[in-house]
Structure formats: structure tokens, C-alpha cells
Protein backbone atom coordinates (compact mmCIF):
# COMPACT_ATOMS: atom_id res chain seq x y z
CA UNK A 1 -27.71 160.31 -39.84
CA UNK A 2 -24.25 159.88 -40.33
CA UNK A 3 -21.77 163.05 -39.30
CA UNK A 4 -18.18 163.07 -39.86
CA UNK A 5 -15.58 165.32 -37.75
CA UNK A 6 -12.70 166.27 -39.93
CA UNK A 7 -11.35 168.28 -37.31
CA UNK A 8 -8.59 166.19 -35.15
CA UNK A 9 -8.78 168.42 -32.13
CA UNK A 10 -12.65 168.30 -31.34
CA UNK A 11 -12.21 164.19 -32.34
CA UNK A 12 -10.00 164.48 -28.94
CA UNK A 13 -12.42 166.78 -27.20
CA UNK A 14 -15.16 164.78 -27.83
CA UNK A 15 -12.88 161.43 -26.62
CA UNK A 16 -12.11 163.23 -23.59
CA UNK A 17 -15.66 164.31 -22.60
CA UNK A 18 -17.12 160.74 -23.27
CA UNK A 19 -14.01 158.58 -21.55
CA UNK A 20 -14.66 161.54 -18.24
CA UNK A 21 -17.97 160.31 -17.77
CA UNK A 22 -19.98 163.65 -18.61
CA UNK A 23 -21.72 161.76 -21.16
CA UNK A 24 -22.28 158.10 -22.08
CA UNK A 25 -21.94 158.72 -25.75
CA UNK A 26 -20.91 161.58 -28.33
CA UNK A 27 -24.64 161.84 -29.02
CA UNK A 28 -25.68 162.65 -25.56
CA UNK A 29 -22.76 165.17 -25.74
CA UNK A 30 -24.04 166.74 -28.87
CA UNK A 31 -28.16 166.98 -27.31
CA UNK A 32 -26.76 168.39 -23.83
CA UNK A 33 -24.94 171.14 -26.25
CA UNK A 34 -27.52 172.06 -28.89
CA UNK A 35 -30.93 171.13 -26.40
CA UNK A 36 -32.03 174.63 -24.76
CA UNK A 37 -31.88 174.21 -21.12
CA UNK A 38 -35.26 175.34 -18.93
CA UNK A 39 -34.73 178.69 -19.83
CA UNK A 40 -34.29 178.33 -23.19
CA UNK A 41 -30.47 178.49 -23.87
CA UNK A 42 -28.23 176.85 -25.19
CA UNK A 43 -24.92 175.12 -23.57
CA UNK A 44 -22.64 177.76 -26.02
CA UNK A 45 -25.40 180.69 -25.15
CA UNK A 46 -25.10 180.01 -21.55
CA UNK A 47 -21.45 179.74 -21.65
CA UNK A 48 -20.95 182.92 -23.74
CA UNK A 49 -23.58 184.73 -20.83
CA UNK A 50 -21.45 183.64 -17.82
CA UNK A 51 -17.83 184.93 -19.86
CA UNK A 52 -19.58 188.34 -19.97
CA UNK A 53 -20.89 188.33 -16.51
CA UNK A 54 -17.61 187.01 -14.84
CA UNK A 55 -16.11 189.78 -17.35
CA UNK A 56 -18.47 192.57 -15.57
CA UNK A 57 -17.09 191.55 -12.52
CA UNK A 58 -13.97 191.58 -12.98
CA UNK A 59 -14.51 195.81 -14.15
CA UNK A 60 -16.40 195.97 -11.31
CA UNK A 61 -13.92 194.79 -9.06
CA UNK A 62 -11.01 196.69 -10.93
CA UNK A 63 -13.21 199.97 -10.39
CA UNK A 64 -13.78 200.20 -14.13
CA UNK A 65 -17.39 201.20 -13.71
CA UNK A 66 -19.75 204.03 -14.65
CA UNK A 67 -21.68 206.41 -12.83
CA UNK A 68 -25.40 206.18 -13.64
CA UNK A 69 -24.90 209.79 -15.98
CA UNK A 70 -22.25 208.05 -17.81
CA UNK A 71 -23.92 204.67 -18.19
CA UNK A 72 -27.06 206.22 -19.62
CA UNK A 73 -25.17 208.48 -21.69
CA UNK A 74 -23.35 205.30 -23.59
CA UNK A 75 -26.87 203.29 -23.31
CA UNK A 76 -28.10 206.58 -25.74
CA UNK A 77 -25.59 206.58 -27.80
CA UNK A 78 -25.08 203.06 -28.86
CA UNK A 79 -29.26 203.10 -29.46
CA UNK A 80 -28.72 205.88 -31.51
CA UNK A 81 -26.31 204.01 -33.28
CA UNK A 82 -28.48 200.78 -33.77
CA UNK A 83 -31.38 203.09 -34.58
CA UNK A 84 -28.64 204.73 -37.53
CA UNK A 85 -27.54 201.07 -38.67
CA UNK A 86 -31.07 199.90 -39.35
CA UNK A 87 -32.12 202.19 -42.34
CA UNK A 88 -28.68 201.11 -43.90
């Protein structure tokens, strides 16, 4: 299989990432990104996970937090709201 990047920027990116030694060659690059790791996720799932934890922490360290009567209260209403969206 032959793939062609038309995209100039991720041509760099992927430069970079091979000439810094994370990876031997583009294709290793591409299995360590799409291959589920142990747990089942992917490199972009995994990455998108730890921006919303480090995100959480940063609200909890700000003091932007919930109390438990609050939290359950949103918890509700956004099932409510899924439960609403899925006979649309």
C-alpha cells in the first residue's frame, strides 16, 4: 500500500518524529498511533483522555468544582437530555 501526504505540515511532523528517534520509520509511527495500547486505546484516544483529565485538574485546583447535589443534578439533566436526543 502506497499512501500519499498532501499535507506539508504533517510531511514535517512526521520528519521530525522519525529524525528524533521515537520511531525508526514513518510506518512504525503510524502502528504506535492507530495500534490500541493494553487497554485498548488508541495514541489520539489516550491523548484526548489525559487533555480532559489535566483539564479537571486544573477546575479543581481553580476551585471550579461541584458539590455532590450539584454534580448529580447536571449528571440528571444531561441523561435526560441524551435520553430526549435518542427518539429524534
Amino acid at each position: 500500500m502506497t499512501i500519499e501526504i498532501c499535507n506539508a505540515e504533517l510531511e514535517d511532523l512526521l520528519r521530525l518524529r522519525t529524525k528524533a528517534g521515537n520511531f525508526s520509520t514513518v510506518e512504525d509511527m503510524l502502528l504506535d498511533a492507530l495500534r490500541p495500547d493494553e487497554d485498548g486505546w488508541t495514541a489520539e484516544e489516550r491523548l484526548a483522555l489525559n487533555e480532559k483529565i489535566e483539564f479537571a485538574r486544573h477546575q479543581a485546583a481553580t476551585g471550579q468544582t461541584f458539590t455532590p447535589q450539584e454534580a448529580r443534578r447536571k449528571l440528571a439533566d444531561m441523561r435526560a437530555m441524551h435520553l430526549a436526543n435518542q427518539g429524534n
